[in-house]
C-alpha atoms as a PDB file:
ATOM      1  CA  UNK A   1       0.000   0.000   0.000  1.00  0.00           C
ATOM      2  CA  UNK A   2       1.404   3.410  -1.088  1.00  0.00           C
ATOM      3  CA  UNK A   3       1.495   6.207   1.508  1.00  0.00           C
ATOM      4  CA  UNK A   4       1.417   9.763  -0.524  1.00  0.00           C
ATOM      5  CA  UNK A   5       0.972  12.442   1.000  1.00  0.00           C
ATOM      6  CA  UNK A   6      -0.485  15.577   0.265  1.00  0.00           C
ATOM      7  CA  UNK A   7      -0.907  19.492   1.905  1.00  0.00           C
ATOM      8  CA  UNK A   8      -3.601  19.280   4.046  1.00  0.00           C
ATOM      9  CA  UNK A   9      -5.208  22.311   2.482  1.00  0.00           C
ATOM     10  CA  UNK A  10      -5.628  19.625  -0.873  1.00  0.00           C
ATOM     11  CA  UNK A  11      -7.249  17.303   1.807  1.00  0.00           C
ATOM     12  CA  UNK A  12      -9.823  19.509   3.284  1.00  0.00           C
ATOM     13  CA  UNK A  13     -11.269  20.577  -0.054  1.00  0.00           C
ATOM     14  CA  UNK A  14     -11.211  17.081  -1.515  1.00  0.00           C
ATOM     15  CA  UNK A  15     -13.109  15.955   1.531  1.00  0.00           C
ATOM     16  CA  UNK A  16     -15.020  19.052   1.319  1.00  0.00           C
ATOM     17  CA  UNK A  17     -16.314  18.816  -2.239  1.00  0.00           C
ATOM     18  CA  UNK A  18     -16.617  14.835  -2.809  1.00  0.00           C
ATOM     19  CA  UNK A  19     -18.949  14.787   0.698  1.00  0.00           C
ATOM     20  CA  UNK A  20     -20.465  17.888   1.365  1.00  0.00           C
ATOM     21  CA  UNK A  21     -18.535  18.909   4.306  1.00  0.00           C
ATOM     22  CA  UNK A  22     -18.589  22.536   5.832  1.00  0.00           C
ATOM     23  CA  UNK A  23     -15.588  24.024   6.345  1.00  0.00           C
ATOM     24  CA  UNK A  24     -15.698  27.002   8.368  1.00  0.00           C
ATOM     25  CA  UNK A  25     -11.834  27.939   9.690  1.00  0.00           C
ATOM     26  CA  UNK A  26     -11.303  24.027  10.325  1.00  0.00           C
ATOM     27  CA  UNK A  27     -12.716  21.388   9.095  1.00  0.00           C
ATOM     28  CA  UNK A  28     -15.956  19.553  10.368  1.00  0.00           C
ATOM     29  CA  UNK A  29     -17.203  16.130  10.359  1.00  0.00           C
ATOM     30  CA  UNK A  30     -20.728  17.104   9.639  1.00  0.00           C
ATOM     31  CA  UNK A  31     -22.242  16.778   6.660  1.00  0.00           C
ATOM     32  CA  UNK A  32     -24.900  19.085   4.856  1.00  0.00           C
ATOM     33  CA  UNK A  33     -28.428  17.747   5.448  1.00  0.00           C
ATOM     34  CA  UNK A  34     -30.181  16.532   2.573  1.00  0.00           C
ATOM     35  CA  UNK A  35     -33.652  17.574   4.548  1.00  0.00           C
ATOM     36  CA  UNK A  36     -32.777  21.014   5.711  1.00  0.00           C
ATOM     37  CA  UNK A  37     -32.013  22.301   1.934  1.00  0.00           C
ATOM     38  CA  UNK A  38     -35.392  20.727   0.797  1.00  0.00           C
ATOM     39  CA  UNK A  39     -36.967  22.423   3.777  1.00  0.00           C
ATOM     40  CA  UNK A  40     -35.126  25.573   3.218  1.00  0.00           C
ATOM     41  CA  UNK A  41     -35.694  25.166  -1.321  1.00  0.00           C
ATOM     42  CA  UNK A  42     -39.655  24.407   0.144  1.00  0.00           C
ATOM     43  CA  UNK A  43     -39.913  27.372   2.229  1.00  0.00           C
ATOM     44  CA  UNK A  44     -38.482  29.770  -0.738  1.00  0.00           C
ATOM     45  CA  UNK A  45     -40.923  28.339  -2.520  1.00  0.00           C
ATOM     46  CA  UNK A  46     -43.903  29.583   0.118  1.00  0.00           C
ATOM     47  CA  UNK A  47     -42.521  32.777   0.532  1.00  0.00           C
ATOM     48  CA  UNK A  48     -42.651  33.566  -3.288  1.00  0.00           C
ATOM     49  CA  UNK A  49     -46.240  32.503  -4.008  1.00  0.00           C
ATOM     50  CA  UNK A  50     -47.551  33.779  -0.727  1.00  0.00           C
ATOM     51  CA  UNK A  51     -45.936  37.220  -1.610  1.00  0.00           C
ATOM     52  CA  UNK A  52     -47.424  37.277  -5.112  1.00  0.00           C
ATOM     53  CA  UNK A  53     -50.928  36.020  -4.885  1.00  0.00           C
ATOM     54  CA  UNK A  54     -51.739  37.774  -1.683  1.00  0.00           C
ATOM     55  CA  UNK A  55     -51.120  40.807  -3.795  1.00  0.00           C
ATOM     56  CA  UNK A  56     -53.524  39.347  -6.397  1.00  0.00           C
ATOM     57  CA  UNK A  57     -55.915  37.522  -3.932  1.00  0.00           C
ATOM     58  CA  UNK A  58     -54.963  33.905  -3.842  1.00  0.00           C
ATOM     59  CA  UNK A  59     -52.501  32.091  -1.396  1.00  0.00           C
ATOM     60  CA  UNK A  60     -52.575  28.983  -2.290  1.00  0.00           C
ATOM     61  CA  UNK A  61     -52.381  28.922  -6.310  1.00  0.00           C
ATOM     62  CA  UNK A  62     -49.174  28.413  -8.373  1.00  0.00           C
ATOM     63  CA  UNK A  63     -48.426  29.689 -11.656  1.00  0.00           C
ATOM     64  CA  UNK A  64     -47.419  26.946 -13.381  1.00  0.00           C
ATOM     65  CA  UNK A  65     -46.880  27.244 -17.008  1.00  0.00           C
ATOM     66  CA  UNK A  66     -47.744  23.346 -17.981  1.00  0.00           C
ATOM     67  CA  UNK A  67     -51.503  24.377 -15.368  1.00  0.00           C
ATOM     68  CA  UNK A  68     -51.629  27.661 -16.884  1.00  0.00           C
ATOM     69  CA  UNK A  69     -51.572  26.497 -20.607  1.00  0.00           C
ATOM     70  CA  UNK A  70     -53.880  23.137 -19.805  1.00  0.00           C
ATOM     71  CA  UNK A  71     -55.938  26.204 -18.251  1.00  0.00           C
ATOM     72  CA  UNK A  72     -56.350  24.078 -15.210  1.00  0.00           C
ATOM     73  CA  UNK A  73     -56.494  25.150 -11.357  1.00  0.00           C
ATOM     74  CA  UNK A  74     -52.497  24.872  -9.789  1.00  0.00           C
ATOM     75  CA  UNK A  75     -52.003  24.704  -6.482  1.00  0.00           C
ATOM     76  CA  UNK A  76     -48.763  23.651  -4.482  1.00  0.00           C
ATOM     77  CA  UNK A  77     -48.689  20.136  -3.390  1.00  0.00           C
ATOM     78  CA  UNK A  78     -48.856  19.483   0.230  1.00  0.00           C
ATOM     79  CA  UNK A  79     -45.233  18.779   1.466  1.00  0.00           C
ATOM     80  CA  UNK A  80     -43.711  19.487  -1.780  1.00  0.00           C
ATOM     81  CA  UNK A  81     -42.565  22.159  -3.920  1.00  0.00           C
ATOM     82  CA  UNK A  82     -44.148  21.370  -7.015  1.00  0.00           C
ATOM     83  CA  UNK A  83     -47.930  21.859  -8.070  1.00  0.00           C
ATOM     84  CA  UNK A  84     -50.034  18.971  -7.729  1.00  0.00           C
ATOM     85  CA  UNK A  85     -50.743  18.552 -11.057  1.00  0.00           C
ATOM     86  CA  UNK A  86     -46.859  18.090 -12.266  1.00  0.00           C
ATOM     87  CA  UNK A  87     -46.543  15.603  -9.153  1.00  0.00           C
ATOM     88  CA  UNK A  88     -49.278  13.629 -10.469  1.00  0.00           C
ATOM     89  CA  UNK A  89     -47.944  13.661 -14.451  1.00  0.00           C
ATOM     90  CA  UNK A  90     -44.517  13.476 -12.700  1.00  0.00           C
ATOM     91  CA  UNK A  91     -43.519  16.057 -14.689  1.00  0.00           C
ATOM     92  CA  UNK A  92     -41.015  18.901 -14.212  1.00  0.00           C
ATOM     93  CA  UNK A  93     -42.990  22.178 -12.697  1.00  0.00           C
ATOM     94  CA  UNK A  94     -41.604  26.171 -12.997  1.00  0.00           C
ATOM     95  CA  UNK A  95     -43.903  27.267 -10.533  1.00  0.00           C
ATOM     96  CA  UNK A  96     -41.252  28.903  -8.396  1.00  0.00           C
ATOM     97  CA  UNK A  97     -39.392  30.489 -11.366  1.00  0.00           C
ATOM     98  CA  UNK A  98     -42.684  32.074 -12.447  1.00  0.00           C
ATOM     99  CA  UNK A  99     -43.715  32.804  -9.003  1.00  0.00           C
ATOM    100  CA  UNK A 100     -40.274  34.355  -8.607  1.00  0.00           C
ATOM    101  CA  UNK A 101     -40.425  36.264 -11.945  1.00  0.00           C
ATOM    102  CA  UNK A 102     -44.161  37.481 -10.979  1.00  0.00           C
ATOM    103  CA  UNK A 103     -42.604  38.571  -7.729  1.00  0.00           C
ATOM    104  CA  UNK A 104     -40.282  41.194  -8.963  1.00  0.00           C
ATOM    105  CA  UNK A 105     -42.498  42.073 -11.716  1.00  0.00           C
ATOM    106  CA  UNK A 106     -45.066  43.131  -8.942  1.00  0.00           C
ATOM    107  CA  UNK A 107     -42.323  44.732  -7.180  1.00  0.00           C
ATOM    108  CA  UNK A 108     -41.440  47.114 -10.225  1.00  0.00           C
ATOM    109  CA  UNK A 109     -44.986  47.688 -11.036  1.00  0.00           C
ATOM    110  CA  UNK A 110     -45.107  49.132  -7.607  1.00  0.00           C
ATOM    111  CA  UNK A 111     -42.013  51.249  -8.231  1.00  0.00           C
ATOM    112  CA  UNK A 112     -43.300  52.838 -10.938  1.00  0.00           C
ATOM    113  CA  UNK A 113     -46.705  53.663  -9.787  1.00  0.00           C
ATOM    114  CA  UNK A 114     -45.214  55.281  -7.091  1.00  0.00           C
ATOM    115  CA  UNK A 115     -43.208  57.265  -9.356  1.00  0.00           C
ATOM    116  CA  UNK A 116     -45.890  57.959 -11.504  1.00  0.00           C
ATOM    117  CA  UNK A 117     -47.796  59.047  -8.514  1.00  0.00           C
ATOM    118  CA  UNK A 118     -45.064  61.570  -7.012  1.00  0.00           C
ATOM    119  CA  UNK A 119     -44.842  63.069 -11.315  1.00  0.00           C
ATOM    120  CA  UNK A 120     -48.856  63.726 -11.581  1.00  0.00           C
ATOM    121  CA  UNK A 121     -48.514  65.464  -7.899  1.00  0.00           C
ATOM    122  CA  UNK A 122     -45.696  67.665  -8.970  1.00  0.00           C
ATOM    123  CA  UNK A 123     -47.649  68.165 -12.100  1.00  0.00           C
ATOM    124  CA  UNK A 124     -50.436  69.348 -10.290  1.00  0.00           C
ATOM    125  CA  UNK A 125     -48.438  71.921  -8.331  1.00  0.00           C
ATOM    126  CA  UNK A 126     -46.876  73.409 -11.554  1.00  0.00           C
ATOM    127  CA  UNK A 127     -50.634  73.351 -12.899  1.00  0.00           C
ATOM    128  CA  UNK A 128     -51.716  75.322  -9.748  1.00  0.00           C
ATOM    129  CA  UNK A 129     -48.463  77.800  -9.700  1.00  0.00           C
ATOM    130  CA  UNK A 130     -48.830  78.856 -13.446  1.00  0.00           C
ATOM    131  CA  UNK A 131     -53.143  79.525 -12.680  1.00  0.00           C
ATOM    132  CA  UNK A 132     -51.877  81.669  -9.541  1.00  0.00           C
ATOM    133  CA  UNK A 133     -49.217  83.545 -11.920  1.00  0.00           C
ATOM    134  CA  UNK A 134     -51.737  83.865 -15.007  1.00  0.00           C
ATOM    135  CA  UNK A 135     -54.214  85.375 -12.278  1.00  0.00           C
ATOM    136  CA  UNK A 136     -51.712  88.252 -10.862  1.00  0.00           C
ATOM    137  CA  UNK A 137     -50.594  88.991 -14.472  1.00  0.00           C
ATOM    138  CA  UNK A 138     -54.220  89.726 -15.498  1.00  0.00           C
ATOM    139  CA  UNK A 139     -54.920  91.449 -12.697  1.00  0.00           C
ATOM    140  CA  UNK A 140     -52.102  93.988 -12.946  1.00  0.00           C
ATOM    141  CA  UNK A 141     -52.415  94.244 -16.520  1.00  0.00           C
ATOM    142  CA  UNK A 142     -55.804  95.498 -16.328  1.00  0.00           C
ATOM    143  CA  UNK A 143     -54.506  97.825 -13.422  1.00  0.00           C
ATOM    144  CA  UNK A 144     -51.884  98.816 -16.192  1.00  0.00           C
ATOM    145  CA  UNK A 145     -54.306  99.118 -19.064  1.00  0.00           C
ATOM    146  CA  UNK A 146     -57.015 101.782 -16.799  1.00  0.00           C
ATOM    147  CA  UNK A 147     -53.393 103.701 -15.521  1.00  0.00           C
ATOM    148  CA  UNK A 148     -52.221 104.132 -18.935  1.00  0.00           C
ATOM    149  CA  UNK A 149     -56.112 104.820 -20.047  1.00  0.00           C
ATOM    150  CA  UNK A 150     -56.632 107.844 -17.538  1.00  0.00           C
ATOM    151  CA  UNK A 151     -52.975 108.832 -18.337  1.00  0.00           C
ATOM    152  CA  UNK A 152     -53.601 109.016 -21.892  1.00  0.00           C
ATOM    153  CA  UNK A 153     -56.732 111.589 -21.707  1.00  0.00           C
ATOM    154  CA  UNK A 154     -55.074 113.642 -18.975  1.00  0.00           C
ATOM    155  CA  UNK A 155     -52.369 114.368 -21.115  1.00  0.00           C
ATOM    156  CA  UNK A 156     -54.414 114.840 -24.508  1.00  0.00           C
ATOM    157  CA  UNK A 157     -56.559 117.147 -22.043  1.00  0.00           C
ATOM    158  CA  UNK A 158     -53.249 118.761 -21.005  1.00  0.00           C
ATOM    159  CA  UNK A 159     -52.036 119.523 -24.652  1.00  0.00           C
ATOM    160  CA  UNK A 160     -55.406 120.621 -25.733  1.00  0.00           C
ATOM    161  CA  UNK A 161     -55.675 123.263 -22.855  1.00  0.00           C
ATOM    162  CA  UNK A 162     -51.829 124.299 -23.517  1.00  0.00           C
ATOM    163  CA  UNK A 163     -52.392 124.689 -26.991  1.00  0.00           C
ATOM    164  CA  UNK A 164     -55.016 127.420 -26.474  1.00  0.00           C
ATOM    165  CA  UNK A 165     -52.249 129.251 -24.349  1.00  0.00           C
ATOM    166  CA  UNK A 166     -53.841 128.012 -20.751  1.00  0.00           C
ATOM    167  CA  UNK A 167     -51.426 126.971 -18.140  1.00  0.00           C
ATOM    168  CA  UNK A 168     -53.684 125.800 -15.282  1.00  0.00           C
ATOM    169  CA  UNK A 169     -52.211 122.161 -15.358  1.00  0.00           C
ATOM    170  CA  UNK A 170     -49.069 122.523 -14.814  1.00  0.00           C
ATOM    171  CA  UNK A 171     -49.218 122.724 -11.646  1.00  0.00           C
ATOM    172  CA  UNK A 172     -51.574 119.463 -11.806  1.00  0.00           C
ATOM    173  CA  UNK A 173     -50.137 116.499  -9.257  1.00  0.00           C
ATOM    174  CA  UNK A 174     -52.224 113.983 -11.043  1.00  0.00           C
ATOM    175  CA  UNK A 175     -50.238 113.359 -14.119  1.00  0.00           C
ATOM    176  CA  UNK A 176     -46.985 112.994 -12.083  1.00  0.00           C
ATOM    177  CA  UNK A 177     -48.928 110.545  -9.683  1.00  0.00           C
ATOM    178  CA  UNK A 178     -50.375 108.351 -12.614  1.00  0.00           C
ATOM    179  CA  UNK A 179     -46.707 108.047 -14.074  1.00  0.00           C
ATOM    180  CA  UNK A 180     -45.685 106.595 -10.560  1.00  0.00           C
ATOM    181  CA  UNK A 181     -48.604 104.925  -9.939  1.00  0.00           C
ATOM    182  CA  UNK A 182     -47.312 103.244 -13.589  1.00  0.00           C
ATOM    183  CA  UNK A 183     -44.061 102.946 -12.949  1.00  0.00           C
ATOM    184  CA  UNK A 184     -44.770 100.598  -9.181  1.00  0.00           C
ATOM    185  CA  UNK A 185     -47.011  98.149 -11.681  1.00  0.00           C
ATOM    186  CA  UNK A 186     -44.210  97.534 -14.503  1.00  0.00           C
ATOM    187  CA  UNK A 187     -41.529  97.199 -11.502  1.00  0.00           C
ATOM    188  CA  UNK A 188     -44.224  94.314  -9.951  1.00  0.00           C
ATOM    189  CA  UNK A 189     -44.819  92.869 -13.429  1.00  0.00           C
ATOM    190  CA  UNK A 190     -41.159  92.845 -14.186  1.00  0.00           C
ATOM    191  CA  UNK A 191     -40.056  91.647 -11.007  1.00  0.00           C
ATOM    192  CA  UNK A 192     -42.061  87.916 -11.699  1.00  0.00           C
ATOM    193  CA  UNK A 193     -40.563  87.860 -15.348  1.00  0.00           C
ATOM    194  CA  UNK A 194     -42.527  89.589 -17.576  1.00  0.00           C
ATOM    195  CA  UNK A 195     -40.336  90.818 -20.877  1.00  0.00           C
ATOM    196  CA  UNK A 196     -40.504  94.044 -22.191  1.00  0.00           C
ATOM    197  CA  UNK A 197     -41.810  92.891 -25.555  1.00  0.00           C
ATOM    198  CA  UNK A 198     -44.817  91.081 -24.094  1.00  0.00           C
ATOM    199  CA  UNK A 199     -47.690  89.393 -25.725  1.00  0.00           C
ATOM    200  CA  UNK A 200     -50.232  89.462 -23.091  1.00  0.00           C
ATOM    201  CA  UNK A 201     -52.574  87.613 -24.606  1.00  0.00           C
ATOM    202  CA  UNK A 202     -49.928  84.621 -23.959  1.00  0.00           C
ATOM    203  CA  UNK A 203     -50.513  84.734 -20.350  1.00  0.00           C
ATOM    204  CA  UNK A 204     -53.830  83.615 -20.433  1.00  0.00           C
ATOM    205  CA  UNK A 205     -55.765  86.786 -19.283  1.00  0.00           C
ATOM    206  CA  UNK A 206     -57.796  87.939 -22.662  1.00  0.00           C
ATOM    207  CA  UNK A 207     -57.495  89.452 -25.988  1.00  0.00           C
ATOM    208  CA  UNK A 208     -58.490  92.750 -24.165  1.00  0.00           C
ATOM    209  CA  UNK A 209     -55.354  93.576 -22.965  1.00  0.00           C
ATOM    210  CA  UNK A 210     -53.339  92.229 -26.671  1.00  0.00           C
ATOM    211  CA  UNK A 211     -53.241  96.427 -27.473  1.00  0.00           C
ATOM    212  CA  UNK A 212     -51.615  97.136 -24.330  1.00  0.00           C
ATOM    213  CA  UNK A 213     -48.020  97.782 -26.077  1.00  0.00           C
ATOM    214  CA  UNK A 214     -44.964  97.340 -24.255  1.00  0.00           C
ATOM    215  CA  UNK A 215     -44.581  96.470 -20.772  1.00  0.00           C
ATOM    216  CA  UNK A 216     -42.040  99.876 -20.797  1.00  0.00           C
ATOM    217  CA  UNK A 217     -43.240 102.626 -23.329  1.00  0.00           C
ATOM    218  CA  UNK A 218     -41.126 104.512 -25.500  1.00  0.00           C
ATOM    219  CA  UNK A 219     -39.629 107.965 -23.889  1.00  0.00           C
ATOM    220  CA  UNK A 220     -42.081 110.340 -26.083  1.00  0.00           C
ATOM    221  CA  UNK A 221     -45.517 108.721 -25.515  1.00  0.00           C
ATOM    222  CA  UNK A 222     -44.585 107.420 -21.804  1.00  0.00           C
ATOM    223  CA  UNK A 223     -42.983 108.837 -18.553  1.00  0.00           C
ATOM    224  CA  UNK A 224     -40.305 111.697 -18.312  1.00  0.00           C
ATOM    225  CA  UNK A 225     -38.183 109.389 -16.341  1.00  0.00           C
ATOM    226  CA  UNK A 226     -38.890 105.815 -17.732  1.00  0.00           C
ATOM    227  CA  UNK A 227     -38.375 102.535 -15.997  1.00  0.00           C
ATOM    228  CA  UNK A 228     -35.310 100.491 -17.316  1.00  0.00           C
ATOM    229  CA  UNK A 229     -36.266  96.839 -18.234  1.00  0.00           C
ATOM    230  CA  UNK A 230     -33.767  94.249 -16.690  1.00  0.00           C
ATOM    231  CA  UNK A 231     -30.700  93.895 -18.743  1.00  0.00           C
ATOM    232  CA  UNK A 232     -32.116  96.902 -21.013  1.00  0.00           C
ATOM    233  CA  UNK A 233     -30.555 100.922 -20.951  1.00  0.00           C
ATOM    234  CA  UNK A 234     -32.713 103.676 -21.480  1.00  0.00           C
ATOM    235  CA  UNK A 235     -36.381 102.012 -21.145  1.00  0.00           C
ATOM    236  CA  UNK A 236     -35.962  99.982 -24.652  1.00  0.00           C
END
């Protein structure tokens, strides 16, 4: 009889692979129960369908594809991890693949109607900010539209009366007060974005206002002192 011998770590994974042996720092003499990984393959097996059809209302069916295309009732065999339909035909069952696959399916079905949830509510809030913006632009456009109204036939009324070589207005506040009264609403309308070369009718708030003109008139037909647009000199 020949006497080789070999390292010991060669020994210990010999033994380990050609009997199942754990090895955990040192080698041990006991051997992996065949009954504890059916238990723990069975158990898998529960978990999965009971996760998946208590989310579609059954507990005790299996989605087997060989059931599912006979379009006959699966369930899980008592004690074993097949249905009872391949245990009778003795045939091979994929209920815990499909189970499995139908498990994460579920799960990312879930994901995304929760993200589709958190996009409509931060749709809705956009939807509600632009209706709150739309509504302050209309209302101080039609403030600026009766300003720039009165302003217009106080100063046609001024030119007339000058014309005919009166001078009783110019000592008149209330041209001087409409042009700052003016000047406070293009600052607020400015100050939430609104260009210079506006079309108001794009904000939602009427064809009324669409002959309003510029948010900051020209020198001659507007203030003596005109407001200066963001990022624009001289009130152009």
């Amino acid at each position: 009889m020949f006497n080789i011998r070999v390292p010991y770590s060669w020994h210990t994974g010999a033994v380990s692979l050609a009997y199942g042996f754990r090895i955990s720092g040192v080698l041990s003499s006991r051997p992996i129960s065949r009954v504890q990984k059916s238990r723990d393959s069975k158990s898998a097996l529960r978990s999965a369908c009971d996760d998946v059809f208590d989310r579609f209302g059954s507990s005790d069916t299996m989605p087997c594809t060989r059931c599912f295309r006979a379009k006959r009732p699966c369930r899980i065999a008592e004690g074993s991890k097949v249905c009872q339909g391949c245990k009778n035909l003795k045939r091979p069952c994929d209920g815990v693949v499909v189970a499995s696959s139908l498990r994460r399916l579920s799960d990312q079905r879930q994901e995304w109607e929760e993200k589709e949830e958190q996009a409509s509510d931060a749709l809705l809030g956009l939807h509600e900010k632009l209706a709150r913006v739309q509504a302050e632009v209309a209302e101080a456009a039609g403030r600026l539209a009766r300003i720039r109204t009165i302003r217009k036939k106080v100063k046609e009324r001024h030119l007339e009366t000058f014309s005919r070589g009166l001078q009783e207005l110019e000592d008149d506040e209330l041209l001087s007060a409409l042009d700052a009264h003016e000047q406070g609403v293009v600052g607020d309308l400015q100050s939430i974005g609104v260009p210079n070369e506006v079309d108001w009718p794009s904000f939602g708030i009427g064809e009324e206002f669409a002959d309003l003109g510029s948010l900051v008139p020209e020198r001659s037909e507007s203030w003596s002192t005109p407001v200066e647009a963001p990022g624009n000199a001289g009130g152009s």
